[in-house]
C-alpha atoms as a PDB file:
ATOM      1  CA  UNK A   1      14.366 -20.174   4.173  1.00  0.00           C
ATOM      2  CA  UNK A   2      13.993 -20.131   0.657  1.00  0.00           C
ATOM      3  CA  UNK A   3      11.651 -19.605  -1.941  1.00  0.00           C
ATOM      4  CA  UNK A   4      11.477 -20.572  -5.585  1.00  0.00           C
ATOM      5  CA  UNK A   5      11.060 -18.624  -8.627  1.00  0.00           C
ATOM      6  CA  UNK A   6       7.411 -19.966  -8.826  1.00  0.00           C
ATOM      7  CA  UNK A   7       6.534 -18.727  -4.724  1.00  0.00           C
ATOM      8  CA  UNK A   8       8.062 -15.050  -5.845  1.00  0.00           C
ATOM      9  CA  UNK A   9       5.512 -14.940  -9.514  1.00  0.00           C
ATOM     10  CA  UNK A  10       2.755 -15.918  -7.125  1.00  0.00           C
ATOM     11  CA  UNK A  11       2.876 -12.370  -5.381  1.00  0.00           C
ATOM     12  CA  UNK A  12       1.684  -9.526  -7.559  1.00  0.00           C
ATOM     13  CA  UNK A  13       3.554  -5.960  -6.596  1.00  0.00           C
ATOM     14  CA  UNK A  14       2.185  -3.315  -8.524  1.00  0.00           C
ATOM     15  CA  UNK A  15       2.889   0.453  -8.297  1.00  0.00           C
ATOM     16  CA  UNK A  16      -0.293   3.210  -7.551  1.00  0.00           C
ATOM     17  CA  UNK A  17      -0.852   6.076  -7.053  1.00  0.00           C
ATOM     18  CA  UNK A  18      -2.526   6.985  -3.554  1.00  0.00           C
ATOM     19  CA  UNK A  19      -5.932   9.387  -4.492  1.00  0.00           C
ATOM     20  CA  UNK A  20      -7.101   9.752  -1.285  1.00  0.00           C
ATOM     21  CA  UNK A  21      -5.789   9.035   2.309  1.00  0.00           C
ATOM     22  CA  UNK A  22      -7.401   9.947   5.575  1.00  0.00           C
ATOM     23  CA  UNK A  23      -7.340   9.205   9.528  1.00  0.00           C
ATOM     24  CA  UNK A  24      -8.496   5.896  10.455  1.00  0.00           C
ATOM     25  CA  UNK A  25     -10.755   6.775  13.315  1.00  0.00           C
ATOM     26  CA  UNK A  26     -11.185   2.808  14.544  1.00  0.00           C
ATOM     27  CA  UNK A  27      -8.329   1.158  14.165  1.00  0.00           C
ATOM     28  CA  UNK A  28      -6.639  -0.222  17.349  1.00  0.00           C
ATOM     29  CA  UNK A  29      -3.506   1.291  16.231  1.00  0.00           C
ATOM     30  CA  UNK A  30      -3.399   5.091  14.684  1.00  0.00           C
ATOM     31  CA  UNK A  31      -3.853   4.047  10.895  1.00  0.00           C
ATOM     32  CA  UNK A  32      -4.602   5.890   7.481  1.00  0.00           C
ATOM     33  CA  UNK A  33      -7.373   4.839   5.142  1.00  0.00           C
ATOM     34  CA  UNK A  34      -5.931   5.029   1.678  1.00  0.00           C
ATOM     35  CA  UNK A  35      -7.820   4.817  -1.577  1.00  0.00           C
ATOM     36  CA  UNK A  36      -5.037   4.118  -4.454  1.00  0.00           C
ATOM     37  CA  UNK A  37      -5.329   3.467  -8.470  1.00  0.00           C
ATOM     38  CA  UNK A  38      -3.928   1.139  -9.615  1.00  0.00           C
ATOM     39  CA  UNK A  39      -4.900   1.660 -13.685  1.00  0.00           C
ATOM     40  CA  UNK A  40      -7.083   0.264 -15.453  1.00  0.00           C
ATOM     41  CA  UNK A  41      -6.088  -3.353 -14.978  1.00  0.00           C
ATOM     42  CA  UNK A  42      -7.155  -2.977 -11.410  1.00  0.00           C
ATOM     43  CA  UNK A  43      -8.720  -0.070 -10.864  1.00  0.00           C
ATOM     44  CA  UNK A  44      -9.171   1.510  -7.118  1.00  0.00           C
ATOM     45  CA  UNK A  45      -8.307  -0.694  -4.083  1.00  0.00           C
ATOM     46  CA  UNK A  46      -8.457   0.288  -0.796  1.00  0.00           C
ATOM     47  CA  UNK A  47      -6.111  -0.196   1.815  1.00  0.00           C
ATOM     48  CA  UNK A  48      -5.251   0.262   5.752  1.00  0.00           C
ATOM     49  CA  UNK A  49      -1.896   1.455   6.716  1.00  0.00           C
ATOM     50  CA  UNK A  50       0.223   2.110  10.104  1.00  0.00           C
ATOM     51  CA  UNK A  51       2.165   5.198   8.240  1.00  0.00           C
ATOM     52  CA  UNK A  52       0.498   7.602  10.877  1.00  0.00           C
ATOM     53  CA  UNK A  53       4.768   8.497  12.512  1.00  0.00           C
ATOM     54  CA  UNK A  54       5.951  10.067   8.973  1.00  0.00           C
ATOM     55  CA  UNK A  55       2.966  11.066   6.373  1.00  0.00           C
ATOM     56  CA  UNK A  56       0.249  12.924   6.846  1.00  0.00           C
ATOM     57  CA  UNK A  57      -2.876  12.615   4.720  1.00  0.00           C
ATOM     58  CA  UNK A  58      -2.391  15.872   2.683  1.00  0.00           C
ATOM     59  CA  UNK A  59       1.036  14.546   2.220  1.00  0.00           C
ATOM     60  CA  UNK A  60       0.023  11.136   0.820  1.00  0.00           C
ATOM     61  CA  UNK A  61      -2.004  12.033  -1.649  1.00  0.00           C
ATOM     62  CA  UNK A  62      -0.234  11.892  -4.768  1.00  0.00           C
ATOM     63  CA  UNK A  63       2.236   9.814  -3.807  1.00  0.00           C
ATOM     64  CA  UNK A  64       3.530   6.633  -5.891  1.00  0.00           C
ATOM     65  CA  UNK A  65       3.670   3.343  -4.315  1.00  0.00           C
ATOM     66  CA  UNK A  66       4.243  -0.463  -4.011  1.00  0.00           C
ATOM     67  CA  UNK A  67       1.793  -2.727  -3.113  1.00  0.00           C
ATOM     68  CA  UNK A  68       0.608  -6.622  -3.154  1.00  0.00           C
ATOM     69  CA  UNK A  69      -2.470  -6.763  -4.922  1.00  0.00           C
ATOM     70  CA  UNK A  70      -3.319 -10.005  -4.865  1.00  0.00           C
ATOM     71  CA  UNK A  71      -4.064 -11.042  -1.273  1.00  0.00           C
ATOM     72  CA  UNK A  72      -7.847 -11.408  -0.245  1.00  0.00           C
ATOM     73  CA  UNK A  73      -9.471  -8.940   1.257  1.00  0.00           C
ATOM     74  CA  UNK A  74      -8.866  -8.072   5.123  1.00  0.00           C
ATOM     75  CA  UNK A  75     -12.044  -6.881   7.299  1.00  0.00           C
ATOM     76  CA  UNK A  76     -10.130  -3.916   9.941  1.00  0.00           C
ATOM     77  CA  UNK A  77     -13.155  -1.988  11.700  1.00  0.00           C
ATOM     78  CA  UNK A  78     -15.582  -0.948   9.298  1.00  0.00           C
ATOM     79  CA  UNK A  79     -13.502  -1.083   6.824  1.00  0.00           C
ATOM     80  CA  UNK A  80     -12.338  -3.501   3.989  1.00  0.00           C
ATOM     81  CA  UNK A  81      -8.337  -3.486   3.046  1.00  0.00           C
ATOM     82  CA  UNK A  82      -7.973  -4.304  -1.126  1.00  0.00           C
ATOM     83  CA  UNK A  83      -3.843  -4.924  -1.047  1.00  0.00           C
ATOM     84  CA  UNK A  84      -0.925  -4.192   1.211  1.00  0.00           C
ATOM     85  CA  UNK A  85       0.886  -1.567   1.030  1.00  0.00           C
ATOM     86  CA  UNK A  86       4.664  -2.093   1.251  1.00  0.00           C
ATOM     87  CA  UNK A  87       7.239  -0.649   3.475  1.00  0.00           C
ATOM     88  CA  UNK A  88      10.349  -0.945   5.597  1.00  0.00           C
ATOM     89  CA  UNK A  89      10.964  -0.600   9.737  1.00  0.00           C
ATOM     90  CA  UNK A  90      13.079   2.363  10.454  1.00  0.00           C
ATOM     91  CA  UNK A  91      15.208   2.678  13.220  1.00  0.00           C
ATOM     92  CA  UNK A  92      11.883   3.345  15.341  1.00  0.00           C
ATOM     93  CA  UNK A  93      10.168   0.704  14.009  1.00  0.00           C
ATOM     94  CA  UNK A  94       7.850   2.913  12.288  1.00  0.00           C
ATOM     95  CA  UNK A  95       7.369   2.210   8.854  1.00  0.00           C
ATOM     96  CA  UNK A  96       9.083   4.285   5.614  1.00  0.00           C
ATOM     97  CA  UNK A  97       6.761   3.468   2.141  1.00  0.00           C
ATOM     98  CA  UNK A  98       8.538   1.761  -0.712  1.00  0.00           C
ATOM     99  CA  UNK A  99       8.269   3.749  -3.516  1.00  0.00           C
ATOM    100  CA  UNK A 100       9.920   4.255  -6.984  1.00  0.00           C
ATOM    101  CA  UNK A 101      12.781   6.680  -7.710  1.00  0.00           C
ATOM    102  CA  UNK A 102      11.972   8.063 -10.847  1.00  0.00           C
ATOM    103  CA  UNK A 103       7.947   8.764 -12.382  1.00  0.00           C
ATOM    104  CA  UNK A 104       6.037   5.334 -13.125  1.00  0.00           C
ATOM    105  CA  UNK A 105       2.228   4.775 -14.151  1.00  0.00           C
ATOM    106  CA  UNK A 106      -0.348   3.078 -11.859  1.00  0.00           C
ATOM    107  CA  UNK A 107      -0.392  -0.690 -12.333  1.00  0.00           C
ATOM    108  CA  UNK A 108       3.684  -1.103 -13.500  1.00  0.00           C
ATOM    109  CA  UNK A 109       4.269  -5.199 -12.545  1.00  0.00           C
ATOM    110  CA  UNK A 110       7.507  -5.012  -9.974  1.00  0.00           C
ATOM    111  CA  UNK A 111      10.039  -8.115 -10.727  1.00  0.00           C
END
């Protein structure tokens, strides 16, 4: 299927910067809570994220990443999810976070 040039500029992908991340203790599935800037067009958003097989929170927290930032928020638990955090299925079908190669501020526009 595909999309037009209009569909893809309808999805805002921004890069952040994860500030804090920490065990989701009610999620059905094991699950970080992750608190990320995204600069000072957006500010903080908050999101949920199945990255439990290959991050730890210590080990998040720092970290640069992609994200949609436009969808509405989602209600998981207690707790309200701000944007989706991007990533791809490894060969375990746990997931690997998208992330840029090289040092970019919160809030860079991906396209």
């Amino acid at each position: 299927m595909h999309i037009s040039w209009d569909d893809f500029e309808k999805i805002d992908i921004r890069t952040g910067r994860i500030e804090k991340a920490e065990v989701f203790e009610s999620a059905r599935k094991p699950a970080f809570k992750l608190w990320i800037d995204f600069g000072p067009e957006f500010g903080q958003r908050r999101s949920s994220a199945q990255i439990t097989a290959h991050y730890t929170p210590d080990a998040l927290v720092g970290k640069t990443i992609v994200a949609v930032v436009n969808f509405p928020p989602k209600q998981i638990a207690n707790f309200f999810s701000e944007c989706l955090v991007l990533g791809v299925y490894d060969e375990n079908n746990d997931v690997v976070l998208l992330a840029p190669d090289r040092p970019v501020a919160p809030g860079q526009k991906i396209g």
